[in-house]
C-alpha atoms as a PDB file:
ATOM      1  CA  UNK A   1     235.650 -40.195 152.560  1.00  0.00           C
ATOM      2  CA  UNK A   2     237.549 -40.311 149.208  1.00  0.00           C
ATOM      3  CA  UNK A   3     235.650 -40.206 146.214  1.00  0.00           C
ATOM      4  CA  UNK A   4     237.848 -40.778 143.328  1.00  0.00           C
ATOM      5  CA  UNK A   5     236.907 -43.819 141.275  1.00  0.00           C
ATOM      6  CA  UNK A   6     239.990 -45.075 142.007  1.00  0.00           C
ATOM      7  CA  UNK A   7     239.626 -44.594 145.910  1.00  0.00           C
ATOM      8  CA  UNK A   8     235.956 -46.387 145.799  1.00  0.00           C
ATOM      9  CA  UNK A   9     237.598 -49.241 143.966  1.00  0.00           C
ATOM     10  CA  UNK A  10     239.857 -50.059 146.893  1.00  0.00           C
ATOM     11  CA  UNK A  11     237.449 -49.358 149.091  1.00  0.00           C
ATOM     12  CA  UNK A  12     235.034 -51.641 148.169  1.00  0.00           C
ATOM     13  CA  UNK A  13     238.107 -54.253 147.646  1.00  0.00           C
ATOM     14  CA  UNK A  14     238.690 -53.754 151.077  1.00  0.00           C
ATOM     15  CA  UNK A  15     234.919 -54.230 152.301  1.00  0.00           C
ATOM     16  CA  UNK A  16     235.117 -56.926 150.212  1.00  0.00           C
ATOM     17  CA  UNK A  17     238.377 -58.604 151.758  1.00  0.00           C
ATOM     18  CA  UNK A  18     239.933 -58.848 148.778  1.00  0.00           C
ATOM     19  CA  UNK A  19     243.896 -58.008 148.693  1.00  0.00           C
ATOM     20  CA  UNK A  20     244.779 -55.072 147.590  1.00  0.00           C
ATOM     21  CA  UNK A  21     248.216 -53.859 146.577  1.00  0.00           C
ATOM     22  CA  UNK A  22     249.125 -49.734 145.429  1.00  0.00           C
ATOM     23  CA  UNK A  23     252.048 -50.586 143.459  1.00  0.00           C
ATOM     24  CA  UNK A  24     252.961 -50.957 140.041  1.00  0.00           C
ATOM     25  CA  UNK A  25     252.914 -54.221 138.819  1.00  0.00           C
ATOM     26  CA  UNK A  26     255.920 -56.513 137.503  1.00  0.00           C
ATOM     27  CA  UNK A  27     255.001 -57.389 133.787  1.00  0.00           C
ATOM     28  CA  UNK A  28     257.644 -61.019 134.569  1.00  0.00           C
ATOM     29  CA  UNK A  29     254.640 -62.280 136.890  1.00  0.00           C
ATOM     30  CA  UNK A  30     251.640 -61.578 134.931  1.00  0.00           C
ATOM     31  CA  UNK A  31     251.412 -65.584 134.367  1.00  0.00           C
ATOM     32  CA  UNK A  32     250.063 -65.326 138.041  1.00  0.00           C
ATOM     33  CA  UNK A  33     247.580 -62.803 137.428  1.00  0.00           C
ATOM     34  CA  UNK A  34     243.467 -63.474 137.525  1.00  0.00           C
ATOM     35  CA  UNK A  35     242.843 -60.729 136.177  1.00  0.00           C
ATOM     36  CA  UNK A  36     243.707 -56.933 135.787  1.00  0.00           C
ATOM     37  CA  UNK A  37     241.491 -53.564 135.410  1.00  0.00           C
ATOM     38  CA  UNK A  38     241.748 -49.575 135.150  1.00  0.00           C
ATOM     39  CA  UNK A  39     240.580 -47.003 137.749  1.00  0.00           C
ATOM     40  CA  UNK A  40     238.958 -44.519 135.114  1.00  0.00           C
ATOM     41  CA  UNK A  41     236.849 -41.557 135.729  1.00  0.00           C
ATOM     42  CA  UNK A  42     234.774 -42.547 132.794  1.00  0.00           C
ATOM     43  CA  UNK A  43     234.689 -46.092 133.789  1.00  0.00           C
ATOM     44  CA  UNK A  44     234.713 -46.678 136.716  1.00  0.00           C
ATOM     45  CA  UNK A  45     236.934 -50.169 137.101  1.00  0.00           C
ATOM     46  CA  UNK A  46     237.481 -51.320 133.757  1.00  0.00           C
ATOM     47  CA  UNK A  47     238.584 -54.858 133.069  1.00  0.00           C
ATOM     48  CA  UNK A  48     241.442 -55.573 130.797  1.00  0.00           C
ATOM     49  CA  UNK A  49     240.894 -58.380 128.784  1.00  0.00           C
ATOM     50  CA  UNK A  50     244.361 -58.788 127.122  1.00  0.00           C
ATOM     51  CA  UNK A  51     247.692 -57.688 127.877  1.00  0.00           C
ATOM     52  CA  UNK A  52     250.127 -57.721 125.122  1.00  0.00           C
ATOM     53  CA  UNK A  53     254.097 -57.814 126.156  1.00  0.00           C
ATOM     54  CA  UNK A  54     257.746 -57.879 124.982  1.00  0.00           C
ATOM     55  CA  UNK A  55     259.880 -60.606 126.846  1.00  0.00           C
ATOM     56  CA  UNK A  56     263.409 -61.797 126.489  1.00  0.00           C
ATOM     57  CA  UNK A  57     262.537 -59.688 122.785  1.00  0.00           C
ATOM     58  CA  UNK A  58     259.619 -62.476 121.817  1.00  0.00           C
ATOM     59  CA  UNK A  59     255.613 -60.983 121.834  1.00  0.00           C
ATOM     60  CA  UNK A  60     253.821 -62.314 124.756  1.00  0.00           C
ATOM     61  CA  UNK A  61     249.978 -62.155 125.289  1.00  0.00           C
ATOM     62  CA  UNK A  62     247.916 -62.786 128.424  1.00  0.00           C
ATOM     63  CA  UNK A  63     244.285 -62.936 127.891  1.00  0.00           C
ATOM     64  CA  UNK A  64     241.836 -62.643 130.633  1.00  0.00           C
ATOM     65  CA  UNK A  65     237.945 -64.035 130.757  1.00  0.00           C
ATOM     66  CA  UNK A  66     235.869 -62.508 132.468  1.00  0.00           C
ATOM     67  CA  UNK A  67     231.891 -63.156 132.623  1.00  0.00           C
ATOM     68  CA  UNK A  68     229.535 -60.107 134.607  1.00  0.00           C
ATOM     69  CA  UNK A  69     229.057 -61.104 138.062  1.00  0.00           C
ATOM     70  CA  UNK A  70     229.819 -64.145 137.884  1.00  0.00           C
ATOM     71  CA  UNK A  71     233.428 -63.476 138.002  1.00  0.00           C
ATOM     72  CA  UNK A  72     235.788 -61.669 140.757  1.00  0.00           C
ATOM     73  CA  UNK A  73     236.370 -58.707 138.115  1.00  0.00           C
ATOM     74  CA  UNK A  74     232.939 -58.857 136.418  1.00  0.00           C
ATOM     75  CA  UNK A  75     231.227 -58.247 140.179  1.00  0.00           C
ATOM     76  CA  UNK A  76     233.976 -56.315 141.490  1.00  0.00           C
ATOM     77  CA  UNK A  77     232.585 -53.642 138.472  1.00  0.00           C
ATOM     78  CA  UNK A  78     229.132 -53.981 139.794  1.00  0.00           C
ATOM     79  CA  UNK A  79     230.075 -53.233 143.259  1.00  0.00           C
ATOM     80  CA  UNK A  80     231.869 -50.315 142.133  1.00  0.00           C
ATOM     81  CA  UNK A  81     229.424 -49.037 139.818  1.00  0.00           C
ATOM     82  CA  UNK A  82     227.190 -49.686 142.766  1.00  0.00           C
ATOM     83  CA  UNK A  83     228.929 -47.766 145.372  1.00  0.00           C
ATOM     84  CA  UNK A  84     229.728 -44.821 143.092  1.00  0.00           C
ATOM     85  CA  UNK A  85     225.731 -44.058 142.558  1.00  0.00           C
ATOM     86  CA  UNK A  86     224.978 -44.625 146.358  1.00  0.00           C
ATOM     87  CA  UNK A  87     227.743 -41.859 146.384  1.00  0.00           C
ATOM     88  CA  UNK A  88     226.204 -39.603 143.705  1.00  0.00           C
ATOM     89  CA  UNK A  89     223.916 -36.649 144.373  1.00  0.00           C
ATOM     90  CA  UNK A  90     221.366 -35.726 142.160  1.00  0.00           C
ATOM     91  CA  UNK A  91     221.775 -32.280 140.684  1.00  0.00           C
ATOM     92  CA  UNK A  92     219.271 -29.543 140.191  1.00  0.00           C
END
């Protein structure tokens, strides 16, 4: 059983059954994208809310809503944070 943040992300993706690709993302499709986050030790699955980008040498910005649980992000941090203290032993 893998327990990096990361790891339980895609895990509970997975139990979830939603897609999910380990590879770095093209920037020239992010017009597609629902959403984005970051696998963080400290946060667990952090949601990006905007994602600022050069193309053909012009700004670009993608901006993201997202509302707690409600949304595929928003519960997909739940879950996470979820799974992570069913995971977690109590010390002392």
């Amino acid at each position: 059983m893998c327990q990096s943040s990361a790891c339980i992300g895609v895990q509970v993706c997975r139990r979830e059954g939603i897609q999910v690709r380990l590879e770095a993302p093209s920037i020239y499709s992010v017009d597609k994208w629902q959403g984005a986050a970051i696998a963080s030790t400290s946060r667990l699955l952090l949601p990006v809310h905007v994602i600022e980008y050069q193309k053909e040498s012009k700004p670009h910005k993608k901006q993201f809503q997202y509302s707690k649980g409600r949304s595929l992000l928003g519960r997909l941090e739940q879950l996470v944070l979820a799974e992570v203290e069913h995971c977690s032993e109590t010390l002392g």
